[in-house]
Protein backbone atom coordinates (compact mmCIF):
# COMPACT_ATOMS: atom_id res chain seq x y z
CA UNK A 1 -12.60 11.70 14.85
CA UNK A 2 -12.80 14.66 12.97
CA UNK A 3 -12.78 14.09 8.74
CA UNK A 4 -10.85 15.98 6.99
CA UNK A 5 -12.02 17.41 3.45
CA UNK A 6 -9.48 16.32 0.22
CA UNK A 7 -8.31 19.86 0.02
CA UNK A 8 -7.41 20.43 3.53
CA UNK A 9 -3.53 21.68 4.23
CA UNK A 10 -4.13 19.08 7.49
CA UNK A 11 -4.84 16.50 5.70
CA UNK A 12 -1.79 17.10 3.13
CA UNK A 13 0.49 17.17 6.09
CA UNK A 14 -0.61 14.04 7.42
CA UNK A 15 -0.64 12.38 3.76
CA UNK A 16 2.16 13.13 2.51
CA UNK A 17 4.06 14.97 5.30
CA UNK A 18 5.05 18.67 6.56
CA UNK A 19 8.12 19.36 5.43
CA UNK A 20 7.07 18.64 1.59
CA UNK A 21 7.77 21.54 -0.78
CA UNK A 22 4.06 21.05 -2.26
CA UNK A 23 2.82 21.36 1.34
CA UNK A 24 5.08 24.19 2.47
CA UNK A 25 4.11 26.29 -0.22
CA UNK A 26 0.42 26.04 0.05
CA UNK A 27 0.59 27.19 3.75
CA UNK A 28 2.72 29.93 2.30
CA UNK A 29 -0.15 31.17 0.25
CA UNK A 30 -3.16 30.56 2.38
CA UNK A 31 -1.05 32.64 4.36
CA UNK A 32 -0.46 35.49 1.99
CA UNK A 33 -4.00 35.05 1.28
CA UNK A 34 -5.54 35.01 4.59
CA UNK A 35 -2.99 38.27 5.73
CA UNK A 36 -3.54 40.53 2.40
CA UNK A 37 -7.22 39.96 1.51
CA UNK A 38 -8.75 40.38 5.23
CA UNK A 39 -11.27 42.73 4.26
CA UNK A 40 -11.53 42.54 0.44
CA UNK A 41 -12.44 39.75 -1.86
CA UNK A 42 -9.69 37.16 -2.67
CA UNK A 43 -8.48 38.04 -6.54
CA UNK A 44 -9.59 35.13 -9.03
CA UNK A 45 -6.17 34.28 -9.63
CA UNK A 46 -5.08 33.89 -6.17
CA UNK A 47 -7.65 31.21 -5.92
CA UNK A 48 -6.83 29.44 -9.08
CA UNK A 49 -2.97 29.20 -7.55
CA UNK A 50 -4.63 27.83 -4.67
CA UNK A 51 -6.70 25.15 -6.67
CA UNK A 52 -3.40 24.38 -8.79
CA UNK A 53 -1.38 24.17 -5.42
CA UNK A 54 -4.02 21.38 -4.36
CA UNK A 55 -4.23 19.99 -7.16
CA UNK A 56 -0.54 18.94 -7.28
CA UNK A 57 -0.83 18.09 -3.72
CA UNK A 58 -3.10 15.95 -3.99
CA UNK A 59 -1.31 14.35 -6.94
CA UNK A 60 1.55 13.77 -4.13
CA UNK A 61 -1.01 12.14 -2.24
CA UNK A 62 -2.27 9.98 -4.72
CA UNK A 63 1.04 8.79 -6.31
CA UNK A 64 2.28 7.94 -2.44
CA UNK A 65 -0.54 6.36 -2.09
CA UNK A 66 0.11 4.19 -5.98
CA UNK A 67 3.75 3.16 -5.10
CA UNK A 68 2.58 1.61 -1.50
CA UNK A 69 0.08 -0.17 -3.26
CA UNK A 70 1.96 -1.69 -6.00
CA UNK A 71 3.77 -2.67 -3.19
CA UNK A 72 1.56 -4.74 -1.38
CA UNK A 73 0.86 -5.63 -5.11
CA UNK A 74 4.17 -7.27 -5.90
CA UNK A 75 4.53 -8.69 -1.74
CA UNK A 76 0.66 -10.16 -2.89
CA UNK A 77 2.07 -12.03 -5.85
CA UNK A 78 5.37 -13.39 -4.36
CA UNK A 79 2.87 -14.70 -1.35
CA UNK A 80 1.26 -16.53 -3.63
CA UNK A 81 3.97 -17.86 -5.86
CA UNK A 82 5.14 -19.14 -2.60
CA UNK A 83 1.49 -20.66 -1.28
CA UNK A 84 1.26 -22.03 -4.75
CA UNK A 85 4.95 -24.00 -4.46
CA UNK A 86 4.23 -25.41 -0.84
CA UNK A 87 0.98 -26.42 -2.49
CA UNK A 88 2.33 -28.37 -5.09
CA UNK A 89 4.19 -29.92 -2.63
CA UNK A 90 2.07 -30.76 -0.74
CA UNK A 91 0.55 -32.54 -3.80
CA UNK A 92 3.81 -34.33 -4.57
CA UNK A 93 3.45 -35.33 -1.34
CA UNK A 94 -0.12 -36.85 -1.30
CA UNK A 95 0.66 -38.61 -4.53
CA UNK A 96 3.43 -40.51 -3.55
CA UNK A 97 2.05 -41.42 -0.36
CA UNK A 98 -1.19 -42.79 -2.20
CA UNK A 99 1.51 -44.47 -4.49
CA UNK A 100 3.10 -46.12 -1.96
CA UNK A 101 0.97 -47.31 0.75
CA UNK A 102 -1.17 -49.43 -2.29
CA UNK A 103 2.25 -51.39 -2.18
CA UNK A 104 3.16 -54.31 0.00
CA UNK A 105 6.17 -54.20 1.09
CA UNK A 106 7.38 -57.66 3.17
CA UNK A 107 10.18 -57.36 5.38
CA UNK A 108 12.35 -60.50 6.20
CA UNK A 109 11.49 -61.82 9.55
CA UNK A 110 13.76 -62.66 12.10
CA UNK A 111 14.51 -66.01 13.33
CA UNK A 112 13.91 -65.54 16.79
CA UNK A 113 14.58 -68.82 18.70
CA UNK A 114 11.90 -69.14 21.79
């Protein structure tokens, strides 16, 4: 499996997905880049719009990447709200038995004529 650098468009597109404006416009100007500057030096600020454009990218990525993990956050802390209730139950339930099996509890026998 091939790993793909933090800058790559690839890696963008699989991130955050293809048909994201942020996406769409940096294979627009590696494009322009890579058709205009063939045989001359890329300009400095061609290259800085390139860093900026992966910059914010990879702010995409990372703020996808923030909201599914609060998610699994919040589903984390309802999971154990929940374990924690059917614990305390489970207490409750251990209690009382303790409670009640220390008691004697006689049941009126039957007259049973043999």
């Amino acid at each position: 499996m091939e790993i793909l650098k933090w800058y790559s468009i690839e890696n963008f597109a699989r991130e955050i997905g293809d048909p994201n404006p942020c996406v769409r416009a940096l294979k627009k100007a590696t494009m322009l880049r890579d058709r205009l500057y063939v045989t001359e030096k890329t300009p400095r600020s061609v290259k800085n719009l390139l860093f900026i454009l992966r910059l914010l990218c990879k702010h995409r990525v990372n703020r996808t990447l923030l909201v599914v993990l609060r998610q699994e956050i919040r589903e984390l802390k309802w999971e154990l709200g929940r374990t924690k209730a059917s614990l305390s139950l489970a207490r409750d339930a251990i209690t009382f038995y303790k409670e009640t099996s220390w008691v004697e509890v006689e049941f009126p026998k039957e007259n049973s004529k043999d």
